[in-house]
Structure formats: C-alpha cells, structure tokens
Protein backbone atom coordinates (compact mmCIF):
# COMPACT_ATOMS: atom_id res chain seq x y z
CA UNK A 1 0.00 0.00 0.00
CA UNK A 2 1.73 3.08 -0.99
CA UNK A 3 0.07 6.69 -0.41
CA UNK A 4 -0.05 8.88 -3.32
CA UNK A 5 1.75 12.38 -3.64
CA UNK A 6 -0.49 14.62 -5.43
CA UNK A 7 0.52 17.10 -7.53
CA UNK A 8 -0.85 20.49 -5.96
CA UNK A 9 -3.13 18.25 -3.45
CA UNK A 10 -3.24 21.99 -1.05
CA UNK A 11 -4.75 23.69 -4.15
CA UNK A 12 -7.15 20.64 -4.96
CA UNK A 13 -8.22 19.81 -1.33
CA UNK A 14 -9.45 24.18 -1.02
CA UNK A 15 -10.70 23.77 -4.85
CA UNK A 16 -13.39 20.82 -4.05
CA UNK A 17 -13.96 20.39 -0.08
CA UNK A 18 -13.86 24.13 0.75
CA UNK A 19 -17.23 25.92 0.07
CA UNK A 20 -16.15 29.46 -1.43
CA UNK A 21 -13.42 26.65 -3.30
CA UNK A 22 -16.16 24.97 -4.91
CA UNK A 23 -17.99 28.18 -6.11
CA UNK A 24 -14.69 29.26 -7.64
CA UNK A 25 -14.20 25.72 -8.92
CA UNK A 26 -17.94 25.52 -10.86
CA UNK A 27 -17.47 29.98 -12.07
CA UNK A 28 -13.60 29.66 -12.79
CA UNK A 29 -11.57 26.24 -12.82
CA UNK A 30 -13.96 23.72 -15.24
CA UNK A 31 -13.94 26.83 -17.75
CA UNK A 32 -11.61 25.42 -20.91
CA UNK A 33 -10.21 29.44 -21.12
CA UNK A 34 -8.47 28.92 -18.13
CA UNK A 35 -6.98 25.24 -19.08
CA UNK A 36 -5.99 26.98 -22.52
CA UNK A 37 -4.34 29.60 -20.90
CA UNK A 38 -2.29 27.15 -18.24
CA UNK A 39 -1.62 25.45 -21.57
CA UNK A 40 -0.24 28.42 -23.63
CA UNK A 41 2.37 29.26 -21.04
CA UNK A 42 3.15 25.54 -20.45
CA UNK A 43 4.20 25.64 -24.09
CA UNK A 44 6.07 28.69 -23.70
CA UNK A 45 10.28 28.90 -23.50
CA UNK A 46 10.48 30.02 -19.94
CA UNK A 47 8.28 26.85 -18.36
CA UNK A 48 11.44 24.58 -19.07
CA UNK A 49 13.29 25.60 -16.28
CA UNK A 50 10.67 24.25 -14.20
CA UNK A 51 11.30 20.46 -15.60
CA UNK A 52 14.41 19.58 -13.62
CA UNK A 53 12.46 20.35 -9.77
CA UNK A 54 9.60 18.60 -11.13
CA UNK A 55 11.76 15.75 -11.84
CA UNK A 56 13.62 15.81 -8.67
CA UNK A 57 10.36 16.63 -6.78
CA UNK A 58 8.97 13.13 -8.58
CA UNK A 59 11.87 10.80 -8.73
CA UNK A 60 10.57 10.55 -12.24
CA UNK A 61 12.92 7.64 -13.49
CA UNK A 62 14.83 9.47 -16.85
CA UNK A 63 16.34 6.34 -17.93
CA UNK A 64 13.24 5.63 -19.47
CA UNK A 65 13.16 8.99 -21.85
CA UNK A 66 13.52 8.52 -25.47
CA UNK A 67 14.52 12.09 -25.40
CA UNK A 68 17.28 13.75 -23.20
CA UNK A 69 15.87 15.88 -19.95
CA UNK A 70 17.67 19.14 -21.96
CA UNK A 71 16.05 18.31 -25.55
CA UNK A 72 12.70 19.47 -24.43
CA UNK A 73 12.01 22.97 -24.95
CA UNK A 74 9.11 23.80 -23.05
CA UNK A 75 7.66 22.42 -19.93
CA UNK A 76 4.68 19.97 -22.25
CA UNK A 77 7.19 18.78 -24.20
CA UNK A 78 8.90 16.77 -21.47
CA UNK A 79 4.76 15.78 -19.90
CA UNK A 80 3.37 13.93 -23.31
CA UNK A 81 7.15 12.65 -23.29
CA UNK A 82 8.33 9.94 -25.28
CA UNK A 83 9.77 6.68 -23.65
CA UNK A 84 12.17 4.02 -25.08
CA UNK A 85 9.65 1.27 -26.64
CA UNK A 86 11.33 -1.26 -24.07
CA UNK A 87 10.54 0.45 -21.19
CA UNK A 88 6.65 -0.09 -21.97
CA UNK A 89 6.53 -3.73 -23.43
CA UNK A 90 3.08 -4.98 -24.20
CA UNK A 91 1.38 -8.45 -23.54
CA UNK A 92 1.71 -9.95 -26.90
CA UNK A 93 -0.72 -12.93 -26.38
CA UNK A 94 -3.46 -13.47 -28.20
CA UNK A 95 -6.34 -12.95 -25.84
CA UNK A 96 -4.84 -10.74 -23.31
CA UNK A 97 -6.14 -6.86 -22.38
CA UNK A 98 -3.93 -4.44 -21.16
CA UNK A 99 -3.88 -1.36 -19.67
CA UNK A 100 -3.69 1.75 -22.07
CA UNK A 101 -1.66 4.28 -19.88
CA UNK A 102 0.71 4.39 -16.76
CA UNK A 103 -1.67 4.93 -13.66
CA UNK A 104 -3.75 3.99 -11.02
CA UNK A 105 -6.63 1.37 -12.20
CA UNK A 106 -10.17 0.88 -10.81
CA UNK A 107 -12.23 -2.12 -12.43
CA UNK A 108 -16.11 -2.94 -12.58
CA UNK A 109 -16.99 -6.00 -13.82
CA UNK A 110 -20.60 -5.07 -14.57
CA UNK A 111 -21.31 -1.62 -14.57
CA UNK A 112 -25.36 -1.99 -14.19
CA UNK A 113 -24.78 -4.08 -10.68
CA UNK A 114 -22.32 -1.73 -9.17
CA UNK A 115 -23.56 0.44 -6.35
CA UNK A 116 -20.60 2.39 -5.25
CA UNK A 117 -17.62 4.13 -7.06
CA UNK A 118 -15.31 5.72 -5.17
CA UNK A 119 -18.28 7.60 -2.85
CA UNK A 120 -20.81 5.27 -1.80
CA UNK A 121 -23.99 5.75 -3.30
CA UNK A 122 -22.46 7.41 -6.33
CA UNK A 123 -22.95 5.50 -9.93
CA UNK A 124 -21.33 5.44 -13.34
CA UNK A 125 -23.86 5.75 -16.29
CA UNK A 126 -22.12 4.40 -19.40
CA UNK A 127 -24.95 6.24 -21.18
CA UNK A 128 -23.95 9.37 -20.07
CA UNK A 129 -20.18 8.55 -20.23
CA UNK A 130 -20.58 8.52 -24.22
CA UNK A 131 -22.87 10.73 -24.99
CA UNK A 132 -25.87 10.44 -27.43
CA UNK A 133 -24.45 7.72 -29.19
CA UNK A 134 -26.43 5.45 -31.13
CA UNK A 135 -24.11 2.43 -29.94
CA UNK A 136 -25.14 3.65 -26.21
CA UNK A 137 -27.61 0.97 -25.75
CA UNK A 138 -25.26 -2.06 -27.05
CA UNK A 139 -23.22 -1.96 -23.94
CA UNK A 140 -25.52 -2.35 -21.34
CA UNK A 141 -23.82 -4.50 -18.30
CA UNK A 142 -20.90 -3.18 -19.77
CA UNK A 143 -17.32 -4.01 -17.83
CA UNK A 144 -14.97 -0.82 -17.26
CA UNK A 145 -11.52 -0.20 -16.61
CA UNK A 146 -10.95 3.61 -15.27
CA UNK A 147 -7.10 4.50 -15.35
CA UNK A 148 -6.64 7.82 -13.61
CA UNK A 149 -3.16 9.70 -14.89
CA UNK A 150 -1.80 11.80 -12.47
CA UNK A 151 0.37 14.75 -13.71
CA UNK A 152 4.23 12.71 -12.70
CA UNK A 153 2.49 9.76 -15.30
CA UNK A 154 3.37 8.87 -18.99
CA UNK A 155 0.74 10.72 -20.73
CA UNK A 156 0.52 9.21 -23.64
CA UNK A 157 -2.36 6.52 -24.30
CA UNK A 158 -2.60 3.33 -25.66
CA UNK A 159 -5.15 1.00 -27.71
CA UNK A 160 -6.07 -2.17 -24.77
CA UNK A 161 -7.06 -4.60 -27.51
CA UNK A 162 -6.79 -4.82 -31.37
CA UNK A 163 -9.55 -3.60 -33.39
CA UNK A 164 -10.85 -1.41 -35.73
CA UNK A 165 -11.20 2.16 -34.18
CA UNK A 166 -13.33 4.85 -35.53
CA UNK A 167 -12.10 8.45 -35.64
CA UNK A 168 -12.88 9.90 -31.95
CA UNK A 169 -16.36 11.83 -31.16
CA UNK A 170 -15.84 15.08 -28.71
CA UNK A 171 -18.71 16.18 -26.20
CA UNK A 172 -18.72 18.09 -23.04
CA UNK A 173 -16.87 21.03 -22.24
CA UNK A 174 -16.19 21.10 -18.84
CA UNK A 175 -12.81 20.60 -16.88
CA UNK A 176 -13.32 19.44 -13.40
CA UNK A 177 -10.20 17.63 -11.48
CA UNK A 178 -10.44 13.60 -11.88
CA UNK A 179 -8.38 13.45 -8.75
CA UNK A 180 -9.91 11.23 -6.15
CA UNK A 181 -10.73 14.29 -4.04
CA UNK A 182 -13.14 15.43 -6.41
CA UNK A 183 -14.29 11.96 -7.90
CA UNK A 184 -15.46 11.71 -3.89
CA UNK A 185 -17.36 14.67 -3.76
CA UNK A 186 -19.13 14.00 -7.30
CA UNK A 187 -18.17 11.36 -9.44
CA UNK A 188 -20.46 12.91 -12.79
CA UNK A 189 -17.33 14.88 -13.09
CA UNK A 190 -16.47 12.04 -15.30
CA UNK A 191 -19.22 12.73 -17.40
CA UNK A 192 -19.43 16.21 -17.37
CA UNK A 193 -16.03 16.62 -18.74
CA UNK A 194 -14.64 17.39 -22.06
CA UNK A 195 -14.03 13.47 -23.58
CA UNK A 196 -13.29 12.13 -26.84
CA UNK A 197 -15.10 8.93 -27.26
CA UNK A 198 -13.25 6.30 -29.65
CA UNK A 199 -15.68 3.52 -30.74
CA UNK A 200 -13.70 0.30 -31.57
CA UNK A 201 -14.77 -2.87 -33.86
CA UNK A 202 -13.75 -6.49 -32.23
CA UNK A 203 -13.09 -9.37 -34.29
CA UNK A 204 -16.07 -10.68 -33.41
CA UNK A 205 -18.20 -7.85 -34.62
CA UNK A 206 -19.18 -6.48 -31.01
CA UNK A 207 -18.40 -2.90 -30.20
CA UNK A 208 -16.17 -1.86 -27.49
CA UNK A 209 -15.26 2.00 -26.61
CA UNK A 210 -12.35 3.51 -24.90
CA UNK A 211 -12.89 7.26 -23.77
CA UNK A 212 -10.03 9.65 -23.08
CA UNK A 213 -10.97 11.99 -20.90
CA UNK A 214 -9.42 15.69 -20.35
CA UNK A 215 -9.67 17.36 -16.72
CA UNK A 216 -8.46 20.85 -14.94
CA UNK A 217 -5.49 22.28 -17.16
CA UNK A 218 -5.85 19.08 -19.72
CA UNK A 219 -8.22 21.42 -22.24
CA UNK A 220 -6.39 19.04 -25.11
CA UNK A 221 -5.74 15.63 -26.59
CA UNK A 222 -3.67 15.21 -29.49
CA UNK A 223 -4.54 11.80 -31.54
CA UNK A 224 -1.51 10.07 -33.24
CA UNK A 225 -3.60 6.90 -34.89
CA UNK A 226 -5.36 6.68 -37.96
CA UNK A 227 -9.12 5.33 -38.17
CA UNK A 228 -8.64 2.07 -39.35
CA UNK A 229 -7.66 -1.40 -37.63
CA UNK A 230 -5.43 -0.61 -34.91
CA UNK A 231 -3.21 -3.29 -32.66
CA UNK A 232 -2.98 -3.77 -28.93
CA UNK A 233 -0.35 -1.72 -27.64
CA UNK A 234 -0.32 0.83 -30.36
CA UNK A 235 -0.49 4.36 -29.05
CA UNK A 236 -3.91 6.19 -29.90
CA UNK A 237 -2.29 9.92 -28.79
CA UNK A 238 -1.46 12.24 -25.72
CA UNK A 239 -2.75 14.71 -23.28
CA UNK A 240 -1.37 17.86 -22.65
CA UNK A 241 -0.69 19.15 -18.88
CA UNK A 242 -2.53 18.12 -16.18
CA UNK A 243 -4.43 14.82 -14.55
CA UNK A 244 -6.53 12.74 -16.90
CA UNK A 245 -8.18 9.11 -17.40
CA UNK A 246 -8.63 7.00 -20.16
CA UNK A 247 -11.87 4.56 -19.26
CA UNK A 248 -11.94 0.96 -21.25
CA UNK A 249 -15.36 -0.19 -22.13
CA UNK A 250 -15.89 -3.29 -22.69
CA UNK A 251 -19.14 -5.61 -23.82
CA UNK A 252 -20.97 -7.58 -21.56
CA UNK A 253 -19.92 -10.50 -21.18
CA UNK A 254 -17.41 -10.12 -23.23
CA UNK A 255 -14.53 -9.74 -20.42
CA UNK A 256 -13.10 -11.84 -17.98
CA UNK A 257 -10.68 -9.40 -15.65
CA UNK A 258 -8.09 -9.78 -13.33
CA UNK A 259 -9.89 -10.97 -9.47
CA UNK A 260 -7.01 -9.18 -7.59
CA UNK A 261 -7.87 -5.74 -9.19
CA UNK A 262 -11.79 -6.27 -8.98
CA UNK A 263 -11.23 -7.16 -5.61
CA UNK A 264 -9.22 -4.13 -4.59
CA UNK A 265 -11.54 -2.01 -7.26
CA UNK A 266 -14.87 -2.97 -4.62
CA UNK A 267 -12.87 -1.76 -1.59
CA UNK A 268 -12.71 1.47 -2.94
CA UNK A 269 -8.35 0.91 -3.66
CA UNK A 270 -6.88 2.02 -6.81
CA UNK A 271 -4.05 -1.01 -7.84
CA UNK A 272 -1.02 0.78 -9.77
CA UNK A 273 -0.03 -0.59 -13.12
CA UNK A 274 1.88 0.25 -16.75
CA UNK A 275 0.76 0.63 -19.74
CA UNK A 276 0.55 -2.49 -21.61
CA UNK A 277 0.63 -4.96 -18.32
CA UNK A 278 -2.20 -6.77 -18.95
CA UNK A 279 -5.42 -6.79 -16.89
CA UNK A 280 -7.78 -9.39 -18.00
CA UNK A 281 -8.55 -11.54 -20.99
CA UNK A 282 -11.61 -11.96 -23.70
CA UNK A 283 -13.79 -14.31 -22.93
C-alpha cells in the first residue's frame, strides 16, 4: 500500500472540499479558457526551467526517456514525453487486455450491478459517459476499466485490444479535477467533462469503446492513430498538462478481468499498473 503524492493536493483539497473553493471551482476552474491559458504558457520557452524540480520533486525515473531531460524545450514537451519502446513492453498474447496508460486502475466487472464508485452511493452511467451515441444501448452491463493519470504519469495513451477504431467523437466542455478528491465529492465529473469517445470494432463484430478523458489544465488531446484497424499496444495519442483518465469499455460478457484488481476495485483501492501490463482476458 503506498500513499499517493499529489501534484498540488493543497490547491485541490481548497478547490473541491472548501465551500467558497467549490464556487470558484464551478465559475472559474472547469472553464476550458483557463486550461488553454495554463496550456499556452506551459508551451512557452520560460516553463522549461521548471522540468528539472519537477523531476527531482517526482523521482521521475529518466532512464526511461527517449529524449534527453535538456532536448525538451518547453515544460509539455517533457509531460506527453516519449519513452524508449522497451521500457513499456506490451502483452503480446493473443487474448490478453492491457492497460492503455501508466496509472492507477479501478475495475467494474458489470457496470449496471455496481452500487458504489469511489463515494458510496455514487454510480457510473455508461450512457452518459458517451454521450448520445447510437451504440449507447449495445453496452448495457458493460465491464470498465478507469485509469486515472496523475500529472508525474506517462501521458501518452494506448489502444487495450486490437480492433478497428473509428475516428474519436468530442462532447462536453467542462474541466473538473479527476483526482480522487473530487471523484469523492461528485463522481459525474467524469461525465461532465470534455471526452473524446473512440468507438472500436472487435473481431467478433461487437463494439467496445475507450474514452479519453481531459480534466483541470488538460483542455487538449492530441490523436496520433489513424481510423482504421489498430493493434494492442499501439499508441492512440497524448494529453497535454494536467491529470486525466482514459476509461476501457468493454461488452458484456465479453470480459473476464483480473480478481485481484476487482477485488481491490470494490474496496474502494486504486491497484497501480503500466501501460501495456495486462489486466484481463476476452472471454
């Protein structure tokens, strides 16, 4: 068991638990301007000096950079960092899923029979998760997979399974925090924020959906993959700065995933993983 150091966790805990926080959070912090803003001088010259402390601050391993520290030239150049393809190797077998970032991983195994997430009491509607899609309906009972990046992470994301993907669909436009403080306070955050939802094609003709989700100071996703068939393991595209998730949706049924991480998932414990370790299998 390992307690997580958040990134900012003085501003966050004011921002969501503190009552004048969370008026400033709902007027100011979910509005993209300000995310674009944080963005635009995170790309700016003058942000790199603040790589090295972060680093330091981290113990963010460099070995793993397919990029010297000093090549970067602004601060989101080093976060949506490359890594060295062996530091991330994926689960080549056949029926395998893996994780699609670096990050800490919650699992349902049926989304219609869960009763708590994070809060108790609190519920995750897949409907509302992607949107007026006319594929809403197929994945009723669906299984999900919610990998939370936190700002030290990898953030660049990763298809779990081969498939064909469709180009992704953009709704919302909010920017709440995905940081367990604020999932506990309200966990619609998840589907009240800005998300690009990427419908995927299985072999077997059933539809599965992975949705990338942006959150305070993430206003943007860049997509590096190509609508077409994609493979396990193959990177889909990256966030800019700030925490984020990637959720895996898969049919009903159609699933079988790890018991140690559903186990830890129903006591509320997020289990830490790489991308491309796997997590379950098809069934």
């Amino acid at each position: 068991m390992e307690e997580e150091k958040i990134y900012g966790e003085a501003s966050i805990r004011w921002a969501y638990y503190n009552p004048i926080g969370k008026i400033i959070t709902r007027l100011i912090v979910k509005n993209p301007l300000i995310s674009k803003l944080y963005g635009w001088w995170m790309d700016r010259s003058i942000s790199k000096k603040r790589i090295q402390p972060f680093i330091e601050l981290y113990n963010v391993d460099t070995s793993e950079f397919l990029e010297p520290v000093e090549s970067y030239p602004h601060f989101n150049a080093f976060f949506y960092r490359e890594l060295k393809p062996e530091s991330r190797p994926i689960d080549d077998r056949d029926f395998s899923l893996v994780f699609p970032a670096d990050g800490r991983h919650l699992a349902i195994e049926n989304v219609q029979l869960a009763n708590r997430f994070y809060a108790k009491g609190q519920e995750l509607s897949i409907d509302e998760l992607v949107g007026d899609m006319p594929f809403a309906q197929t994945l009723s009972g669906a299984s999900v997979v919610i990998s939370r990046l936190c700002p030290v992470d990898y953030h660049r994301f990763h298809a779990p399974f081969s498939g064909t993907a469709m180009a992704p669909l953009v709704i919302g436009n909010s920017l709440y925090s995905v940081n367990p403080f604020a999932l506990s306070q309200n966990l619609d955050y998840l589907v009240q924020n800005r998300r690009w939802v990427i419908p995927f094609k299985l072999d077997d003709g059933k539809l599965a959906v992975v949705v990338v989700i942006g959150a305070t100071f993430v206003g943007s996703a860049e997509f590096t993959y190509d609508p077409g068939f994609v493979e396990k393991g193959q990177e889909l595209g990256f966030f800019m700065f700030g925490g984020s998730c990637v959720v895996t949706v898969l049919p009903h049924g159609k699933a079988m995933i790890d018991p140690s991480l559903l186990g830890q998932s129903r006591e509320g414990v997020e289990s830490y993983d790489k991308m491309g370790r796997p997590f379950g299998a098809f069934c």
